[in-house]
Protein backbone atom coordinates (compact mmCIF):
# COMPACT_ATOMS: atom_id res chain seq x y z
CA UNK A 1 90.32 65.53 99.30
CA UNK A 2 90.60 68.90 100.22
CA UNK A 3 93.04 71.22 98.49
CA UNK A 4 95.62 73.20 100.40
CA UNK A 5 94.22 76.70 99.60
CA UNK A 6 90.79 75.50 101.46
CA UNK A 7 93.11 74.80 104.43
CA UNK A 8 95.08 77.79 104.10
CA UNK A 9 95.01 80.40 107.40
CA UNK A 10 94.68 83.89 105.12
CA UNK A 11 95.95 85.58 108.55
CA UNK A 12 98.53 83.39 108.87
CA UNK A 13 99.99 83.63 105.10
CA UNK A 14 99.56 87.47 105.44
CA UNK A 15 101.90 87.66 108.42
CA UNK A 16 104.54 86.07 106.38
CA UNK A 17 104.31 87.29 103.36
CA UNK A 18 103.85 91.10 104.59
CA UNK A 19 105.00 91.50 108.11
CA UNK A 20 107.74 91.67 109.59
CA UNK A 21 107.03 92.76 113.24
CA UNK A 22 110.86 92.43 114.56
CA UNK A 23 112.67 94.30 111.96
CA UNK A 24 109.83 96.89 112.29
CA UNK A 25 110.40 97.16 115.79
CA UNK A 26 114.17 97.16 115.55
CA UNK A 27 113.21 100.64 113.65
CA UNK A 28 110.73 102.48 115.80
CA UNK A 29 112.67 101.12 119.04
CA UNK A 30 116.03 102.60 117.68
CA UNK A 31 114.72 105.99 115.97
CA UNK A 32 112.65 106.81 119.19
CA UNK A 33 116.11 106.93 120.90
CA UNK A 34 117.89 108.36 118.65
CA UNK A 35 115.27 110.97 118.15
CA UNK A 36 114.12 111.47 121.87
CA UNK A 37 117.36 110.27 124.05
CA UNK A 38 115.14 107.90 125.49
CA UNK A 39 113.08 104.18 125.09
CA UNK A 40 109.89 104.35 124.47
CA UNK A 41 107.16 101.99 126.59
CA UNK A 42 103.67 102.87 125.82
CA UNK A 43 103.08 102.08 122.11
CA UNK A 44 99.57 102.16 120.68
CA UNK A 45 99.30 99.89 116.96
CA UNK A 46 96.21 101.96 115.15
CA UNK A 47 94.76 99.43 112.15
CA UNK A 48 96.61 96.54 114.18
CA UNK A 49 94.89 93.75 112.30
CA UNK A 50 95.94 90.29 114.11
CA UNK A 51 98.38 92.67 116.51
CA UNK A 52 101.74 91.06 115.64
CA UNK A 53 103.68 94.61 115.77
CA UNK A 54 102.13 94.60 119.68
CA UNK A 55 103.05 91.08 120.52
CA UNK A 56 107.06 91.82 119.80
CA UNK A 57 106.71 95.13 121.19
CA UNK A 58 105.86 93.41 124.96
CA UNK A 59 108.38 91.16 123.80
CA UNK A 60 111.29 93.69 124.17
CA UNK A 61 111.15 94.98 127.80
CA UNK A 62 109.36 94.33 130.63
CA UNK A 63 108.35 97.87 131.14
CA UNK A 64 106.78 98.03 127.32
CA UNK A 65 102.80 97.99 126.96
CA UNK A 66 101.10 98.21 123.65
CA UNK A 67 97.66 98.27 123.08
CA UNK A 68 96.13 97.56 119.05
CA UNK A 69 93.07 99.12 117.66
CA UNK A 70 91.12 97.45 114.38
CA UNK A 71 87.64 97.95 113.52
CA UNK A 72 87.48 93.98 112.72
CA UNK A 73 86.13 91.65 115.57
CA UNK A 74 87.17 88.65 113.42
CA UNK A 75 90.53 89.73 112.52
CA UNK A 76 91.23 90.64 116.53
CA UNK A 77 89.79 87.30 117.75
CA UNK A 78 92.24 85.77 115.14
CA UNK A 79 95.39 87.65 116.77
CA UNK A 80 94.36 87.26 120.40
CA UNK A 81 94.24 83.54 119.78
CA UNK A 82 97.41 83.38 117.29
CA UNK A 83 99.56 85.80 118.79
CA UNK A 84 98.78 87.16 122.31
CA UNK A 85 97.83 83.87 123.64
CA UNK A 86 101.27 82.69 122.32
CA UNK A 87 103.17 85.54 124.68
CA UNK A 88 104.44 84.29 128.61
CA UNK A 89 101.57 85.32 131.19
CA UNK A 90 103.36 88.75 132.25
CA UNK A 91 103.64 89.90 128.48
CA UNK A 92 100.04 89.13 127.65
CA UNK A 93 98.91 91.77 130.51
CA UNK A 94 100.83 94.19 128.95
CA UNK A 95 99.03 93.85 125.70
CA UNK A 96 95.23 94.25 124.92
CA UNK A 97 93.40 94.59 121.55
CA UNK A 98 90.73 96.87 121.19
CA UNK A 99 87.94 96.90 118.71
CA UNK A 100 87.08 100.20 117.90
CA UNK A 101 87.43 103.22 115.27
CA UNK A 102 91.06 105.11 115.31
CA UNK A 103 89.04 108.44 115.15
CA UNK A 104 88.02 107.36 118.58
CA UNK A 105 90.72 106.39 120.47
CA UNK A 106 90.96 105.16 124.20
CA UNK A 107 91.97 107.88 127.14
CA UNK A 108 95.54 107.28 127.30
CA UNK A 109 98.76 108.81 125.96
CA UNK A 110 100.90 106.54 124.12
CA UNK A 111 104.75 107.57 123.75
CA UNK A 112 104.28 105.99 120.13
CA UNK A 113 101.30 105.71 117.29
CA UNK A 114 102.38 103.30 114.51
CA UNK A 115 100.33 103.65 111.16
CA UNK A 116 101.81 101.11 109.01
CA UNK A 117 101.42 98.87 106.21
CA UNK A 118 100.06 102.07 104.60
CA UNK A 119 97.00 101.22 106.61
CA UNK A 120 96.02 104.79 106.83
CA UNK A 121 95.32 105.26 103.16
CA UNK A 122 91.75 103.72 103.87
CA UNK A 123 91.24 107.51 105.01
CA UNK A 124 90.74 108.64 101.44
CA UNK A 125 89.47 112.22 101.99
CA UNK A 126 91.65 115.45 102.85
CA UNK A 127 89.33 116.47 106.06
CA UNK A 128 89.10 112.78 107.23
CA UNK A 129 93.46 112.36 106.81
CA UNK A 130 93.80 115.35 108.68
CA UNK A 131 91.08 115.09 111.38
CA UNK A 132 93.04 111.71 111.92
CA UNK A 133 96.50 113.23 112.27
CA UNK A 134 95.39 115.92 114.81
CA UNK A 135 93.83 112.80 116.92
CA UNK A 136 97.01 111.28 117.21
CA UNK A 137 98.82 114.57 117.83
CA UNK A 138 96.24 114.91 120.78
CA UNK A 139 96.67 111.88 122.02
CA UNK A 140 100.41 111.40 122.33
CA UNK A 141 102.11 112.38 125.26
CA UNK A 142 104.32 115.08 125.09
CA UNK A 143 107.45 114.19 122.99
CA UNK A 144 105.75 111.44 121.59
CA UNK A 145 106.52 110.03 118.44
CA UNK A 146 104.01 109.00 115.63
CA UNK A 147 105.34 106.56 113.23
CA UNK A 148 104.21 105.83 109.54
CA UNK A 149 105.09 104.00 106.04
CA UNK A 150 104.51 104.78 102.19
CA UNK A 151 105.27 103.82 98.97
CA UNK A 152 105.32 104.79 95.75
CA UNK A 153 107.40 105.46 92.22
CA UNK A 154 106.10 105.73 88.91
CA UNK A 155 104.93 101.87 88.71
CA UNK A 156 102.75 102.59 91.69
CA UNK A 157 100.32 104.45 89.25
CA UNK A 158 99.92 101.74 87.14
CA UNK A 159 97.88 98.35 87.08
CA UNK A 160 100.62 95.49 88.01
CA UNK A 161 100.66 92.41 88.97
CA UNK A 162 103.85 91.12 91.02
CA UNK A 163 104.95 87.80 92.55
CA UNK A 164 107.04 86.26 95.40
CA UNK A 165 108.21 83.08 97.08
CA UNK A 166 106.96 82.96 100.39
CA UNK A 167 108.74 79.80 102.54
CA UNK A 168 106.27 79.12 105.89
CA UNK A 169 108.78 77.52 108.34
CA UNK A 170 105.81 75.36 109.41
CA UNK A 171 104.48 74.43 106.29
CA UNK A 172 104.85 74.33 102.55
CA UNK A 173 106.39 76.62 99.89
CA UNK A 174 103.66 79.17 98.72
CA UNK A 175 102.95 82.08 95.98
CA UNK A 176 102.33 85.83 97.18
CA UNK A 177 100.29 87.58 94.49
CA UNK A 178 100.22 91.67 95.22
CA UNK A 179 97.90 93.10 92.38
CA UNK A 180 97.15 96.85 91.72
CA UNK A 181 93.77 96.54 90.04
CA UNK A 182 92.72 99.99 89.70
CA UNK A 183 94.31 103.69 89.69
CA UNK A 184 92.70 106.64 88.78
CA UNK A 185 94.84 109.60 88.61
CA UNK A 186 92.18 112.20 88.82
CA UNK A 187 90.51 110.96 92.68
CA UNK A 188 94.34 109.39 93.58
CA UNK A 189 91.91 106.08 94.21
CA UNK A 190 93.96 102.79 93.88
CA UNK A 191 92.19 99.34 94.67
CA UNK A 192 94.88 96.24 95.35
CA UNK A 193 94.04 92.83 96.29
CA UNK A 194 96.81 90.12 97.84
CA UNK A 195 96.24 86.71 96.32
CA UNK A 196 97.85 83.51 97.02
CA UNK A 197 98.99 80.39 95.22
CA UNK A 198 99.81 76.76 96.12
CA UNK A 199 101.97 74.23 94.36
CA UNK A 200 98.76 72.12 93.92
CA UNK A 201 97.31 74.83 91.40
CA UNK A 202 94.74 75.66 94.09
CA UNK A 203 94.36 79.35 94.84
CA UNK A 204 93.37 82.06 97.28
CA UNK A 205 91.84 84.57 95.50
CA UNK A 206 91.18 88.14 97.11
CA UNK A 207 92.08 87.06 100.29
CA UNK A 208 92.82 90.83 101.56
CA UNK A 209 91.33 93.68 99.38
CA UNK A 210 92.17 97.28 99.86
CA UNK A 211 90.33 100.15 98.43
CA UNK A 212 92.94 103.49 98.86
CA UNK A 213 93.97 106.39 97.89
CA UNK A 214 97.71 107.16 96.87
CA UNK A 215 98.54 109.54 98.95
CA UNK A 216 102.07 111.45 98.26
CA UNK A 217 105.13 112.16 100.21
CA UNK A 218 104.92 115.90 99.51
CA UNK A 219 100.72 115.38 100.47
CA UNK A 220 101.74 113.23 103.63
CA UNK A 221 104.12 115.67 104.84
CA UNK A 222 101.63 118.54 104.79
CA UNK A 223 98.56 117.20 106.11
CA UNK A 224 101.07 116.42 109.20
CA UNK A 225 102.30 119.59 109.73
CA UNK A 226 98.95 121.46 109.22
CA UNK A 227 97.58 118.83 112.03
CA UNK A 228 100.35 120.40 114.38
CA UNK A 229 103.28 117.96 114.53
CA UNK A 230 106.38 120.10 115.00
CA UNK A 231 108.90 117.93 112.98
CA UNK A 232 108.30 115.75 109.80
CA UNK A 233 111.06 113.59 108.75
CA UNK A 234 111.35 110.52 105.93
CA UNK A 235 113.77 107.71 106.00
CA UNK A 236 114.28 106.12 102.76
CA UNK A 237 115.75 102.87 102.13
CA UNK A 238 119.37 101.60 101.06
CA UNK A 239 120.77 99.48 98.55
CA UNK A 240 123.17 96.79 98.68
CA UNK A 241 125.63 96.10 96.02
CA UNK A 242 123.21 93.61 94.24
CA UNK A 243 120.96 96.83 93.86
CA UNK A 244 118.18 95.01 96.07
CA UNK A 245 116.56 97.19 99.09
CA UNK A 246 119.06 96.20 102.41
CA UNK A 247 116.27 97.13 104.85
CA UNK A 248 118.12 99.98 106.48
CA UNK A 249 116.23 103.45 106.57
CA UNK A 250 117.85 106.68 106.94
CA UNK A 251 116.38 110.55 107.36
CA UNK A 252 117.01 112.28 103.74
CA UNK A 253 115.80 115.29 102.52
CA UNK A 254 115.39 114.21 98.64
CA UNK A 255 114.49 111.04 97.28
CA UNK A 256 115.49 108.74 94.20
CA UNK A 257 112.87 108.42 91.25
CA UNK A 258 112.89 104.70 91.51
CA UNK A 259 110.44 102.57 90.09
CA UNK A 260 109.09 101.27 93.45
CA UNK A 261 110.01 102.35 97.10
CA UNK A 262 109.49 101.91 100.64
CA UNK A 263 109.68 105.23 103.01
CA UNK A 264 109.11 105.35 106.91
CA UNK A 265 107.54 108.71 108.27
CA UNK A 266 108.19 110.36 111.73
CA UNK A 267 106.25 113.09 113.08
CA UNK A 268 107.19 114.65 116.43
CA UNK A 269 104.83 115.90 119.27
């Protein structure tokens, strides 16, 4: 009898326990306007993974087209099957995934780059960060928007181990495991693996492994500007009165010491 890790889609448990494509979009949708006057429709998902972020973005408005780029055949096999298959026949020719390097992007000019999931940290070198930024710079159109996420606080320099209650709507109760493994504060290098449980004892271990580097707000910030970007702003998230994160970002100029948070990065062509 098999166990219900060895059944477990690792794609499928990552998109609930990490993503949340239409709250993200709710963000980058509303902050293009309010930074631009305008909507956005040509959005371009760099590190897409299994695409979900360009599934709702067709979603939204007719007149939206996204287009994902991943290095991973597998992975983009798994989201043309799982997600753009799943989208009405107009919306699915307005998205495409694309295997191929983000250094190397296709010939067209996006209004939006998303970076997210802090996807970008992969790029653990100064020159390869910043070679990156000045390829998106060069590639938006003018007045484009690129879009970005961190994290960070003092416990993000330590080894951890944290755990969450994931409910699937189609399936059982589950266990997300996110474990720092490694950070060495002289390279900035920080290794994490995602790991998840089942109420059967069985386990996915290592199902996603990522092999970073921290990089700062302060370092973030910088890079961006050197690669040309004419305005850098972060949003940092609220609290509600429970003192849990409410989800809402806002541009501030300082930051709390907290022990964990989320940020959201714009930079403006």
């Amino acid at each position: 009898m098999q166990n219900q890790a060895s059944n477990a889609d690792p794609h499928r448990l990552y998109e609930l326990s990490v993503q949340n494509p239409p709250a993200e979009i709710d963000f980058i949708d509303k902050t293009f306007r309010m930074l631009r006057g305008r909507s956005a429709h040509l959005l371009r998902e760099d590190f897409c993974g299994t695409g979900a972020v360009c599934r709702e973005w067709v979603r939204r408005r007719k007149t939206n087209h996204a287009w994902g780029l991943d290095l991973d055949g597998e992975v983009l096999d798994w989201g043309r099957r799982n997600n753009l298959d799943t989208l009405a026949e107009d919306q699915r020719s307005r998205a495409e995934l694309i295997q191929t390097n983000v250094l190397e992007p296709p010939e067209r000019r996006p209004d939006i780059v998303l970076a997210m999931n802090f996807s970008y940290w992969l790029l653990s070198e100064r020159p390869a960060l910043l070679r990156y930024f000045r390829s998106v710079r060069s590639t938006l159109k003018e007045g484009g928007v690129f879009f970005l996420d961190a994290y960070g606080g003092y416990d993000s320099f330590r080894r951890l181990t944290e755990e969450r209650r994931i409910q699937d709507p189609d399936g059982p109760e589950f266990d997300y495991v996110w474990e720092q493994a490694t950070y060495d504060p002289i390279s900035g290098r920080l290794v994490c693996h995602i790991h998840f449980g089942f109420d059967d004892g069985s386990r996915l271990d290592r199902a996603f492994s990522y092999d970073w580097r921290l990089w700062t707000l302060p370092e973030i910030r910088e890079l961006l500007s050197e690669a040309g970007f004419s305005r850098v702003l972060v949003y940092w998230q609220g609290w509600d009165e429970d003192g849990d994160p409410d989800g809402h970002f806002v541009p501030v100029e300082s930051g709390e010491p907290d022990a964990g948070w989320l940020a959201y990065i714009t930079a403006e062509k």
